[in-house]
Protein backbone atom coordinates (compact mmCIF):
# COMPACT_ATOMS: atom_id res chain seq x y z
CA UNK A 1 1.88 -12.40 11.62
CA UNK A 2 3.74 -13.46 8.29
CA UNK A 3 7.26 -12.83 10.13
CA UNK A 4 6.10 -14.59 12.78
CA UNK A 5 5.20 -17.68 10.90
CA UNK A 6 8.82 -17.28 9.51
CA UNK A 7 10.60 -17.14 12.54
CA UNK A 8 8.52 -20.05 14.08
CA UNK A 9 8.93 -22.78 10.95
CA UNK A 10 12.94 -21.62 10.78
CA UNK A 11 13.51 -22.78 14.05
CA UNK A 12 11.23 -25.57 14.29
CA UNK A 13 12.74 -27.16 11.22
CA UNK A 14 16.34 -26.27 12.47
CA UNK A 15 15.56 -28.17 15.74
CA UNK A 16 13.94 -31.14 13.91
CA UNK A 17 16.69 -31.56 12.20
CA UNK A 18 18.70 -31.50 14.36
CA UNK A 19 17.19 -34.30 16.20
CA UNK A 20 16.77 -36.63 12.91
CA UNK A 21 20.41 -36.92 12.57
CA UNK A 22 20.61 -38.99 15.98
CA UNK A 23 17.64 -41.51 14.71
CA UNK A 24 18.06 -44.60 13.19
CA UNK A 25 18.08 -44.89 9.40
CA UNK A 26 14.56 -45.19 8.52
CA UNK A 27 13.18 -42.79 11.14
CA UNK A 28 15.36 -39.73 10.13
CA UNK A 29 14.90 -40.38 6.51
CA UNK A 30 11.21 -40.27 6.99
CA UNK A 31 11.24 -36.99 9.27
CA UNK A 32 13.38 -35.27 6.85
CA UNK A 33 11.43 -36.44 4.14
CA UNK A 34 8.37 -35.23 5.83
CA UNK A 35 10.13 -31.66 6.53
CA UNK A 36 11.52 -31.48 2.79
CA UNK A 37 7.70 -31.59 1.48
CA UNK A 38 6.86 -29.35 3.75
CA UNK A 39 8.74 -26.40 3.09
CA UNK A 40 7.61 -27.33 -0.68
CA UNK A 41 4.52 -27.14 0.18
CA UNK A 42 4.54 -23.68 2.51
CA UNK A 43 6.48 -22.24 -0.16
CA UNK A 44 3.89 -22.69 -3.02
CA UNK A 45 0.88 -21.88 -0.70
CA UNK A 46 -0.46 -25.66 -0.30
CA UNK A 47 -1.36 -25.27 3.21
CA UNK A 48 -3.13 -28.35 3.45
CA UNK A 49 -0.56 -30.13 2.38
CA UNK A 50 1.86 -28.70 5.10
CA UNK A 51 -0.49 -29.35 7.60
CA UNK A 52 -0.26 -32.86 6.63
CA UNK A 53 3.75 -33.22 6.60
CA UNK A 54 3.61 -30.83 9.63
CA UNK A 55 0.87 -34.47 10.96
CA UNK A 56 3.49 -36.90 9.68
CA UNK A 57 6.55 -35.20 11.89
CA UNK A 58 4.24 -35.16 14.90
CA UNK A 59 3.81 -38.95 14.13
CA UNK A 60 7.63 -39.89 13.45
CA UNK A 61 8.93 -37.76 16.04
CA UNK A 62 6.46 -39.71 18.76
CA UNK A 63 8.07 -42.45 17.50
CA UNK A 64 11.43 -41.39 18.10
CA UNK A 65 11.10 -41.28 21.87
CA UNK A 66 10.77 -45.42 21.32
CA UNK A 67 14.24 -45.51 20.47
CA UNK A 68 15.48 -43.40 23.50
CA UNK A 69 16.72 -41.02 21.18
CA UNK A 70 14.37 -38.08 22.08
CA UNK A 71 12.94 -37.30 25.43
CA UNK A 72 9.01 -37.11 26.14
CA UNK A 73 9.65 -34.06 27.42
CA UNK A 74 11.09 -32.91 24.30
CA UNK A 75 8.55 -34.41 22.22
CA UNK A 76 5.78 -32.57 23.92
CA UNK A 77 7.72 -29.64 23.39
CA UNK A 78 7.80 -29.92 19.95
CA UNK A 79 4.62 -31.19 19.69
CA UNK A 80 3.02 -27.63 20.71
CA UNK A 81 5.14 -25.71 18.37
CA UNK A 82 3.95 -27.99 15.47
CA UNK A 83 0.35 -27.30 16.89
CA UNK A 84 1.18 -23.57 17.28
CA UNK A 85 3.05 -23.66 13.82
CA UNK A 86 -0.29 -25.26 12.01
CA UNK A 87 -2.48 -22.62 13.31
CA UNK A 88 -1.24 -20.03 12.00
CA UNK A 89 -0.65 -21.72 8.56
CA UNK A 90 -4.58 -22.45 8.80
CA UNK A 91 -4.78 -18.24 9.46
CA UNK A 92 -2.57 -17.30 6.42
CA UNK A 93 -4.56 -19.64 4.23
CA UNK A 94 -8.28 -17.63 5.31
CA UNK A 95 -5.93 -14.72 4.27
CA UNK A 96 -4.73 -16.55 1.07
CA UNK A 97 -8.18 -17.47 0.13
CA UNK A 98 -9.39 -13.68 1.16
CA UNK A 99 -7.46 -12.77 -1.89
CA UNK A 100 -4.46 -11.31 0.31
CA UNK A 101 -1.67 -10.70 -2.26
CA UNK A 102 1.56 -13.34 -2.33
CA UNK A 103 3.57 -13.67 0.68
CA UNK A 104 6.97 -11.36 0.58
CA UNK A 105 9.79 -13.95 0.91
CA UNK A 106 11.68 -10.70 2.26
CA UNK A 107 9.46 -10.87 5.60
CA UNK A 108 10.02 -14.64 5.96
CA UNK A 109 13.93 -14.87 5.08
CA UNK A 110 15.24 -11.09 5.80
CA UNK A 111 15.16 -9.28 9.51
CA UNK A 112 13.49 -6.01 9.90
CA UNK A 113 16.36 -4.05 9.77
CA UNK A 114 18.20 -5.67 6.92
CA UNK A 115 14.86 -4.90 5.27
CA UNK A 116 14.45 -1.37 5.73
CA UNK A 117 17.67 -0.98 4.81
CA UNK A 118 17.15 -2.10 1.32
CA UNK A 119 14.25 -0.10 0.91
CA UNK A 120 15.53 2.94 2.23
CA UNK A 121 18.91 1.76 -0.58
CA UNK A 122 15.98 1.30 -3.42
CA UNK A 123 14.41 4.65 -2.85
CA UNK A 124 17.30 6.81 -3.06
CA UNK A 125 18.32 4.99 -6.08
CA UNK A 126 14.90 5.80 -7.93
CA UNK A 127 14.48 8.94 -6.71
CA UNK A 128 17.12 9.93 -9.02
CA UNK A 129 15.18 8.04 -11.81
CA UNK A 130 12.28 10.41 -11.10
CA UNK A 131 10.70 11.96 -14.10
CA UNK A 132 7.77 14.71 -14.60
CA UNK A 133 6.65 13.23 -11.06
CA UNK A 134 6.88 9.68 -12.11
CA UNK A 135 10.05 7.20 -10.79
CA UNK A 136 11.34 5.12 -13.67
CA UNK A 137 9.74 2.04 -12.59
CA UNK A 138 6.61 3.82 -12.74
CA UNK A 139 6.91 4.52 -16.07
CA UNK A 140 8.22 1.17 -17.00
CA UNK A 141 5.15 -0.29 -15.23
CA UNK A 142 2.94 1.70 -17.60
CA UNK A 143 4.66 0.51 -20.40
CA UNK A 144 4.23 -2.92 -19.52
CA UNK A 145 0.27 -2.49 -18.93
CA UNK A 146 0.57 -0.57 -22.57
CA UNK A 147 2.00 -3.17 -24.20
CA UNK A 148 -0.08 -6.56 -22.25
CA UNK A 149 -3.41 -4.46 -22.13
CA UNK A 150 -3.12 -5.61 -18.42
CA UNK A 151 -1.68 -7.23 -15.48
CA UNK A 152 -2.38 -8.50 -12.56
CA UNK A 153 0.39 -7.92 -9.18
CA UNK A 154 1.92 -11.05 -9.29
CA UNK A 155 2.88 -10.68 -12.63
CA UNK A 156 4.72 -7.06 -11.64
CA UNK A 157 6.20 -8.83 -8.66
CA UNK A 158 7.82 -11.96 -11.48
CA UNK A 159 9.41 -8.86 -13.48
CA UNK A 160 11.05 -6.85 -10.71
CA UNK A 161 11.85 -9.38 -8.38
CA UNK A 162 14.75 -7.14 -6.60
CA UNK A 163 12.17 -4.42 -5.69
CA UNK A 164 9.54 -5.29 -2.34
CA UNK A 165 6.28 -6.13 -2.85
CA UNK A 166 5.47 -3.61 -0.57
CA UNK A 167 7.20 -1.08 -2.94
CA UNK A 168 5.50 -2.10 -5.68
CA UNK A 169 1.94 -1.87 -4.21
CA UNK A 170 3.11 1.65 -3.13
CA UNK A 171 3.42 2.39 -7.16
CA UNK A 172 0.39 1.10 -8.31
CA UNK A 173 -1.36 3.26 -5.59
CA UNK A 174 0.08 6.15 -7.14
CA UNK A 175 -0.70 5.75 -10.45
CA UNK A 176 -3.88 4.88 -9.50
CA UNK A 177 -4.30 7.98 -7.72
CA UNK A 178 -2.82 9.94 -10.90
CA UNK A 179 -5.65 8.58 -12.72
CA UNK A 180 -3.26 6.76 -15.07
CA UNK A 181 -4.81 3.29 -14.33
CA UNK A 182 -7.56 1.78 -13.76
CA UNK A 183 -8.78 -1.24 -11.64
CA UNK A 184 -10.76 -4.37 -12.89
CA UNK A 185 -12.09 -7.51 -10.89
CA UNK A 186 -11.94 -8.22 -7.30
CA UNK A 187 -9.36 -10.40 -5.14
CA UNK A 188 -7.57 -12.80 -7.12
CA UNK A 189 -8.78 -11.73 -10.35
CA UNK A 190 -7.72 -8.16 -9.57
CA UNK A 191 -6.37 -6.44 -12.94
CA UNK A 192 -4.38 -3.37 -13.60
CA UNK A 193 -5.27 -1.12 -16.66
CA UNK A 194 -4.20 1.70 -18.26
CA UNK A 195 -6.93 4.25 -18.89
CA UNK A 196 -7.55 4.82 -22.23
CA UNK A 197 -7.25 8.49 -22.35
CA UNK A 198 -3.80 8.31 -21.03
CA UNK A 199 -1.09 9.17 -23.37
CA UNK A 200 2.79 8.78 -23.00
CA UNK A 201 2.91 11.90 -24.87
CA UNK A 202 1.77 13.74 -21.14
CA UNK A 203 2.33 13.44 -17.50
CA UNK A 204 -1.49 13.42 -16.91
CA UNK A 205 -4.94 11.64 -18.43
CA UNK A 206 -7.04 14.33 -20.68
């Protein structure tokens, strides 16, 4: 759904643009005012906010067609891919507020294949990193929990931002598995700890 989103908003603001550099002077510095705040707004997760910029296009661009500039034909085009476009904003925010981790910029900006490709890249490059069962990263995740007592995901995803969230997930899962951490809190207050009979000393908890 995330890609979709992605896909849908990149075109629709490409096309919007597009059409606001045929408009008179105050009508195409309002619509790309409106678009400006909302890819802000998308991009920091203030959905309600997009909706609203999403609100104020629909409202320039209707009066566009005033100044024979864009079709009515076009507008109502446009018009249901906005409406499309806010519905599934309004789906990733019940996600969001679910306590669904972060968006991955990487589905939004980078195609499938490109993608896979630099996963596939990252996990022949730690596989040769791996050590007593654990990938470096692994290890350098439990010496970040050692030294902050605890962190949450997003805090992981700020210090390796060239490794997928996805990735990254997969990691925790395994040291979770290992018994080397421990879970705390629920959702958005999720925390990551080590447990306390873990020592760097071994590859396993006592």
């Amino acid at each position: 759904m995330f890609e979709k989103l992605g896909q849908r908003y990149r075109k629709l603001v490409s096309i919007i643009w597009q059409i606001s550099q045929n408009q008179p002077e105050v009508l195409k510095e309002k619509i790309q005012f409106f678009l400006s705040e909302f890819l802000s707004n998308l991009a920091f997760n203030k959905f309600n906010q997009a909706i609203f910029c999403l609100e104020g296009l629909d409202e320039f661009l209707y009066l566009s067609t005033s100044s024979g500039k864009l079709r009515m034909i076009n507008y109502e085009i446009l018009r249901g891919e906005i409406e499309k476009l806010k519905e599934e904003i309004r789906e990733r925010e019940k996600l969001f507020k679910q306590g669904v981790e972060e968006l991955d910029l990487r589905e939004v900006f980078l195609p499938l294949k490109e993608r896979k490709n630099e996963e596939e890249i990252e996990k022949k490059r730690t596989s040769s990193l791996s050590i007593g069962g654990l990938n470096a990263r692994q290890l350098k995740i439990l010496e970040i929990i050692k030294e902050r007592k605890k962190v949450k995901s997003l805090d992981l995803f700020e210090i390796f931002p060239q490794v997928s969230q996805k990735t990254l997930r997969a990691d925790l899962k395994a040291l979770l598995e290992r018994g080397l951490l421990f879970k705390q809190g629920t959702n958005r207050n999720l925390w990551y700890l080590l447990n306390p009979k873990f020592s760097f000393s071994q590859e396993n908890p006592a």
